[in-house]
C-alpha atoms as a PDB file:
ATOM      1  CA  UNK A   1       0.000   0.000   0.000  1.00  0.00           C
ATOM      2  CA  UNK A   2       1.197   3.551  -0.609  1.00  0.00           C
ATOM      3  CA  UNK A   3       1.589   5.041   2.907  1.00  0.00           C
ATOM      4  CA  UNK A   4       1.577   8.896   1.128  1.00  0.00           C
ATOM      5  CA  UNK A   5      -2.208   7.462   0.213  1.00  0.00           C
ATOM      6  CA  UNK A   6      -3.069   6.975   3.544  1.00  0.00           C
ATOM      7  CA  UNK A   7      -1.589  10.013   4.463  1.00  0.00           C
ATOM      8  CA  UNK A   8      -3.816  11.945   2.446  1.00  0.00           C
ATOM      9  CA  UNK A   9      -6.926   9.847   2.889  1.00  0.00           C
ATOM     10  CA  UNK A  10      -6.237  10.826   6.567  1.00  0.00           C
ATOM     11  CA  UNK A  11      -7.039   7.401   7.594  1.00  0.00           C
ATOM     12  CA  UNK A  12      -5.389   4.728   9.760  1.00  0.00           C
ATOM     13  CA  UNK A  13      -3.561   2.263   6.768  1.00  0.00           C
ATOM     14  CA  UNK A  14      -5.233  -0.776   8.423  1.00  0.00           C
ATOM     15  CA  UNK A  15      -8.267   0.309   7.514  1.00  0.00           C
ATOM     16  CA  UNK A  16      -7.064  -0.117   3.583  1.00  0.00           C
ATOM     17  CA  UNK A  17      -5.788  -3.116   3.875  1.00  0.00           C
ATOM     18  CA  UNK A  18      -8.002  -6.405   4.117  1.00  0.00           C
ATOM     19  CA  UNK A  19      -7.027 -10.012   3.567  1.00  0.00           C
ATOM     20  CA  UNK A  20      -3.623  -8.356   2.765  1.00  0.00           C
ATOM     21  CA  UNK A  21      -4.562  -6.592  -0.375  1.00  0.00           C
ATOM     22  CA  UNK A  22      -4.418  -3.018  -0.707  1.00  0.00           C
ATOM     23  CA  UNK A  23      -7.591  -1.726  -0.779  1.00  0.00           C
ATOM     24  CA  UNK A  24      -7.217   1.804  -3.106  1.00  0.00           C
ATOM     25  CA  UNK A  25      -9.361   5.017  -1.670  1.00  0.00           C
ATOM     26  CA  UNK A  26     -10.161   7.569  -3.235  1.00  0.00           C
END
């Protein structure tokens, strides 16, 4: 996963990923 993503999403990075994919949000 792209922790800059996160990072602008604002939200905790476990929350995008599940089952070990990387859930994209946009």
């Amino acid at each position: 996963w792209n922790p800059a993503g996160a990072i602008k999403a604002g939200c905790n990075p476990a929350i995008f990923k599940r089952q070990g994919e990387t859930v994209s949000v946009k």
